[in-house]
Protein backbone atom coordinates (compact mmCIF):
# COMPACT_ATOMS: atom_id res chain seq x y z
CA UNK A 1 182.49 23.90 -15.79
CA UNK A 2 183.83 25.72 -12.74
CA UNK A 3 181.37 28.62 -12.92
CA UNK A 4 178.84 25.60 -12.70
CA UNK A 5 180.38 23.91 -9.67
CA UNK A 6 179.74 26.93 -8.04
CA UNK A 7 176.24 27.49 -8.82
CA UNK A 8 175.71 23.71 -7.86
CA UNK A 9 177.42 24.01 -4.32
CA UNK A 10 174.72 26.50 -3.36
CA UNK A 11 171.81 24.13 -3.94
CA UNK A 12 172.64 20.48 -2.58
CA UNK A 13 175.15 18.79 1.25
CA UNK A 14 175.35 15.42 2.95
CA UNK A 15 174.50 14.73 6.39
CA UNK A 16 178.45 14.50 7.44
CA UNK A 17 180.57 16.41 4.95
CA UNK A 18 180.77 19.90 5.11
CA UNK A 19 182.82 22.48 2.70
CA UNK A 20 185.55 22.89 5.95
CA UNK A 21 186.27 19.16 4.93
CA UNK A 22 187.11 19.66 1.17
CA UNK A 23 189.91 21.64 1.90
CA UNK A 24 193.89 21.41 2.31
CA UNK A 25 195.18 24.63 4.13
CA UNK A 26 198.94 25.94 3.41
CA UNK A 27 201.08 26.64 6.50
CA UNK A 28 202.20 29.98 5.32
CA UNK A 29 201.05 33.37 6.02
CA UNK A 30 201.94 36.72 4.02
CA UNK A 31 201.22 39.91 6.26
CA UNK A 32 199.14 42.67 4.83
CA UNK A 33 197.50 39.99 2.45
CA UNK A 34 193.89 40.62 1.80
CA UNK A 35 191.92 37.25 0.94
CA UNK A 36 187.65 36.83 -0.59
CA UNK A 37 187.46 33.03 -1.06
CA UNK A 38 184.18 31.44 -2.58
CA UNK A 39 184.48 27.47 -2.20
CA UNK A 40 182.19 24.71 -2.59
CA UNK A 41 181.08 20.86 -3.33
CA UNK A 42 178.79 19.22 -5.09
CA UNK A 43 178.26 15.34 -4.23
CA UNK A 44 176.76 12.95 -7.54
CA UNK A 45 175.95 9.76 -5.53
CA UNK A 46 172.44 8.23 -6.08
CA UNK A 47 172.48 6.05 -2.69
CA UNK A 48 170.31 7.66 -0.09
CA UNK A 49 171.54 10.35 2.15
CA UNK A 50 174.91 10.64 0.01
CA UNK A 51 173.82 13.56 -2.44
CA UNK A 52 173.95 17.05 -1.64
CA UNK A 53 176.29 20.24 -1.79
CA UNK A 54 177.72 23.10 0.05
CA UNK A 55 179.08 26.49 -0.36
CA UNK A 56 180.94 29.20 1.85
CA UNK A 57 181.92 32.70 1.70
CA UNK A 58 184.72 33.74 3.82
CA UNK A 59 187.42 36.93 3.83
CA UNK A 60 190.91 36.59 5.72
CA UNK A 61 193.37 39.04 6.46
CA UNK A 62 197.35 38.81 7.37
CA UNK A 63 197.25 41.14 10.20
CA UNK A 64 201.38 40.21 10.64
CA UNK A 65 203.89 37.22 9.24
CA UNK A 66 202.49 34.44 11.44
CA UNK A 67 198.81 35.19 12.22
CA UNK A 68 195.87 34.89 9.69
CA UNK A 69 192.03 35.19 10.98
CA UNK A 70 189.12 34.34 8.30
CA UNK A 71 185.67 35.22 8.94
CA UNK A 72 183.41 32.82 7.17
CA UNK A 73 180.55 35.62 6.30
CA UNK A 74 178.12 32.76 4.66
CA UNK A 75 177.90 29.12 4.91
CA UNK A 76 175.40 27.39 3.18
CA UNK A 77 173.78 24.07 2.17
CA UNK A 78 171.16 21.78 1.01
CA UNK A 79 170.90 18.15 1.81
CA UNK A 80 169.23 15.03 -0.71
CA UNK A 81 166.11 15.66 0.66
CA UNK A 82 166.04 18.89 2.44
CA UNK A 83 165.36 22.98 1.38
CA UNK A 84 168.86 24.75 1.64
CA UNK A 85 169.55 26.55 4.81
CA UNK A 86 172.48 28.98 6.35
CA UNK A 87 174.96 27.03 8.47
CA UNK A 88 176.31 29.79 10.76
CA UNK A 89 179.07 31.31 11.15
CA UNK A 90 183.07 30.70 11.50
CA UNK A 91 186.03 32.80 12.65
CA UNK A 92 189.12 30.67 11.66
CA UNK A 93 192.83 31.19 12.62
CA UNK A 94 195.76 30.33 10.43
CA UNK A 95 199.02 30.58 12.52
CA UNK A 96 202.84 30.03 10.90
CA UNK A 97 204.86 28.63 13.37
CA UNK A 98 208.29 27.99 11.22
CA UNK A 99 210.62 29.92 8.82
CA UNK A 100 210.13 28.62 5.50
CA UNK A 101 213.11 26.16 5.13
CA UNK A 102 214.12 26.02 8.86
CA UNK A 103 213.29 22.22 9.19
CA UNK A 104 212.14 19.29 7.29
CA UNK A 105 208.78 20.57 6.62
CA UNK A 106 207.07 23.90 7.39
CA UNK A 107 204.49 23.84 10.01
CA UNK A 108 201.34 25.92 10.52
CA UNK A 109 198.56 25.77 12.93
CA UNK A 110 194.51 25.62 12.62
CA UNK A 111 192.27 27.05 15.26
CA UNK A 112 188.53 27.75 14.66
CA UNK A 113 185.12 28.41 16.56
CA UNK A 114 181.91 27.54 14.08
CA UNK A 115 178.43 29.19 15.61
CA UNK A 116 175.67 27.21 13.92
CA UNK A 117 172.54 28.70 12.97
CA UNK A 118 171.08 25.64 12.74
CA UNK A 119 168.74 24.07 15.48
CA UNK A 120 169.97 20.44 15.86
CA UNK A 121 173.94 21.32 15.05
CA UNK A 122 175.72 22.52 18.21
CA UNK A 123 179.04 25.26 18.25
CA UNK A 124 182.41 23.43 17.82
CA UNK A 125 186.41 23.91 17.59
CA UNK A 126 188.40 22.78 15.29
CA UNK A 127 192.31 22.82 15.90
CA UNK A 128 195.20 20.71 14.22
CA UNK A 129 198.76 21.24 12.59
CA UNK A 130 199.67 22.16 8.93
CA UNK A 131 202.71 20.82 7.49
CA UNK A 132 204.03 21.37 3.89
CA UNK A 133 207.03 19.70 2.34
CA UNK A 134 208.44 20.78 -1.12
CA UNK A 135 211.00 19.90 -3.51
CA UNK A 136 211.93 21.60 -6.96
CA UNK A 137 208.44 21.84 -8.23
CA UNK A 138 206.82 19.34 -6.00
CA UNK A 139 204.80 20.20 -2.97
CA UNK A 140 203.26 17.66 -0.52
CA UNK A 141 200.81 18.99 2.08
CA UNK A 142 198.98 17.10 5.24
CA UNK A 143 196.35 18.71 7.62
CA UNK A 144 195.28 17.00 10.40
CA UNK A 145 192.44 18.24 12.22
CA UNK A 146 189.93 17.45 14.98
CA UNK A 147 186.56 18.73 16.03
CA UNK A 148 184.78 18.84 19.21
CA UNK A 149 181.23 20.13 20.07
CA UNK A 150 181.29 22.77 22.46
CA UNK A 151 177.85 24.07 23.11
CA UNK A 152 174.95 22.95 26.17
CA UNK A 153 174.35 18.96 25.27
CA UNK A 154 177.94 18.65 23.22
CA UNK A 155 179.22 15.11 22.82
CA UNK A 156 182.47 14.50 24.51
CA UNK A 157 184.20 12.62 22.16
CA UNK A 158 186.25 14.38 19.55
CA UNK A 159 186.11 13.72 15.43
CA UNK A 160 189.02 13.57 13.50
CA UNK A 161 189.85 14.04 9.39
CA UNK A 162 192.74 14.36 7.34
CA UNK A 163 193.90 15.89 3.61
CA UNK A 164 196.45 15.24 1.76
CA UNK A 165 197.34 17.23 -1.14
CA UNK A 166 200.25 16.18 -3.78
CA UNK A 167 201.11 18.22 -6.87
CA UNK A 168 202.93 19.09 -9.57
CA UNK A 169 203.87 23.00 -10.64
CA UNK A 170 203.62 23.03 -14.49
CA UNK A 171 203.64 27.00 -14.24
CA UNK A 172 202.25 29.51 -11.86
CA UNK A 173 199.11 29.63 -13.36
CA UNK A 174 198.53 25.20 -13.51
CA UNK A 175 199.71 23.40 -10.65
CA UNK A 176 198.39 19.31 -11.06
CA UNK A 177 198.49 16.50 -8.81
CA UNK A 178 195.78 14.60 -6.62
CA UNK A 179 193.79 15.04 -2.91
CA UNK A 180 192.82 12.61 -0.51
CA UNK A 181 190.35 13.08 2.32
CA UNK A 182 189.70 11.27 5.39
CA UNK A 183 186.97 11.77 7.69
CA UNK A 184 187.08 9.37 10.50
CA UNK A 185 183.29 10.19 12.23
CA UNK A 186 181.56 8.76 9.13
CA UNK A 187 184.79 6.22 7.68
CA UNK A 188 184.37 8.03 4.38
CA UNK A 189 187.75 7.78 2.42
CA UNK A 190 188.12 9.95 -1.18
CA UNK A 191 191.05 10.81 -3.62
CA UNK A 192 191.14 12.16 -7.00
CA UNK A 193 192.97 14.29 -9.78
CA UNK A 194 192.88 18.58 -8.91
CA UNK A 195 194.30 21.43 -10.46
CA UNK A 196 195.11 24.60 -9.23
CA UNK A 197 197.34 27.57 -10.18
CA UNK A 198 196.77 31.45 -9.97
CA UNK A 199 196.58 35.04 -12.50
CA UNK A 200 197.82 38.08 -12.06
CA UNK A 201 195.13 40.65 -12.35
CA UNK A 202 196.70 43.41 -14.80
CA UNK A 203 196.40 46.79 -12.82
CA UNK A 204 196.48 45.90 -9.38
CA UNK A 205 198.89 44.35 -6.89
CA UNK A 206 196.24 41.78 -7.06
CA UNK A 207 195.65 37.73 -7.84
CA UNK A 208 192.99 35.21 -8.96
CA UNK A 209 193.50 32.01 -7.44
CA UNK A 210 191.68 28.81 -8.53
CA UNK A 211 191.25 25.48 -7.89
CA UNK A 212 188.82 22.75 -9.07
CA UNK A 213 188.89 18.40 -9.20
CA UNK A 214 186.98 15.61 -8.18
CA UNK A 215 187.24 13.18 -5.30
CA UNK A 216 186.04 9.34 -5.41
CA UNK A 217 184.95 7.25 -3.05
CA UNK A 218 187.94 4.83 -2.16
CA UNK A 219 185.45 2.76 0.31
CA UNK A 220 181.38 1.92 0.35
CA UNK A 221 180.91 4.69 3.24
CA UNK A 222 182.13 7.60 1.21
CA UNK A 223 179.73 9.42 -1.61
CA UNK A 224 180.88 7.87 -5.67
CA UNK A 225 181.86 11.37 -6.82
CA UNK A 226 182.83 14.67 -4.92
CA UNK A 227 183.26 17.71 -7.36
CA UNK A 228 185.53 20.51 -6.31
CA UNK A 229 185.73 24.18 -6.73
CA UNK A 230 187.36 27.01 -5.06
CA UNK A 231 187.99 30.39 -6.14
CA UNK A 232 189.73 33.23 -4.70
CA UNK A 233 190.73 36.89 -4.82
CA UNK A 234 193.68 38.64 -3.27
CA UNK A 235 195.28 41.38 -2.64
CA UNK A 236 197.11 43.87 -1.13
């Protein structure tokens, strides 16, 4: 079912949802950490201009304790009604600005520049905080992020979205719970179950990381069903 996800995020993408918004991002950084992530969506909604799917291909690296850049190498996506097309490009930033433990929650930092390859989507930032609280085997994490055009003929006003994830750790490798997403430019609101967790990979100093779930709609402006799938490799 995953595997299929996958394949399905390369061939279908809505007109406001992108792969960047079907994500939660942790706070923490671990220098010398090596990261190839493969992530996508696939939306099952029959309504007109709700369908389509996404898929990205990025590889990060913690160049110290509190700094991680990602180069997104391959973005693509296909709307309802539309061939699939390359989306650009992305160079994102993940900075740690706490000490795990040292307050309440730990806090991180998003900052990212997105070149688009595409002729009627312009450049744009996207910047916000990262906060993660846990307790015993619980771990609650918020991102809060906004978006502003930056290229010749860019809008002025800013977009804003939100994630929320919630879960449980049953064991390293299954970690349960649920997502919500919030994208304020189109009022599309979605939450649903998710499941993540992580191997070891016997021979190397090296991990498999998954995680897959489904979002629904939680109001008429958001797409029925979202499905989820993200895969990654690390190492170091």
């Amino acid at each position: 079912m995953a595997a299929e996800l996958c394949l399905a995020a390369c061939w279908t993408l809505t007109n406001s949802a992108r792969a960047d918004d079907f994500i939660v991002y942790s706070p923490y950084v671990m220098a010398s950490k090596s990261e190839v992530e493969l992530r996508g969506y696939h939306i099952t909604d029959g309504r007109d201009g709700l369908g389509g799917s996404e898929a990205a291909l990025a590889i990060s690296y913690g160049v110290n304790d509190w700094w991680k850049p990602e180069l997104y190498l391959l973005k693509y996506a296909k709307g309802p009604d539309a061939s699939g097309r390359l989306q650009g490009y992305e160079f994102e930033n993940t900075f740690q600005l706490t000490t795990p433990g040292q307050y309440f929650a730990d806090f991180g930092f998003l900052a990212s520049y997105e070149h688009s390859t595409v002729a009627d989507k312009l450049d744009a930032v996207e910047f916000g905080p990262l906060m993660e609280v846990t307790f015993g085997r619980f771990a609650h994490i918020v991102n809060l992020i906004w978006e502003k055009e930056v290229s010749s003929g860019a809008s002025p006003n800013y977009g804003f979205r939100f994630t929320y994830s919630g879960t449980y750790a049953f064991s390293k490798a299954l970690h349960a719970g649920i997502e919500a997403y919030g994208r304020h430019a189109d009022g599309a609101y979605q939450a649903g179950p998710i499941a993540s967790g992580e191997w070891k990979v016997p021979g190397i100093t090296g991990n498999l990381e998954y995680r897959v779930g489904v979002v629904f709609g939680i109001n008429s402006s958001a797409p029925r069903q979202t499905w989820l799938a993200q895969f990654e490799f690390e190492f170091f």
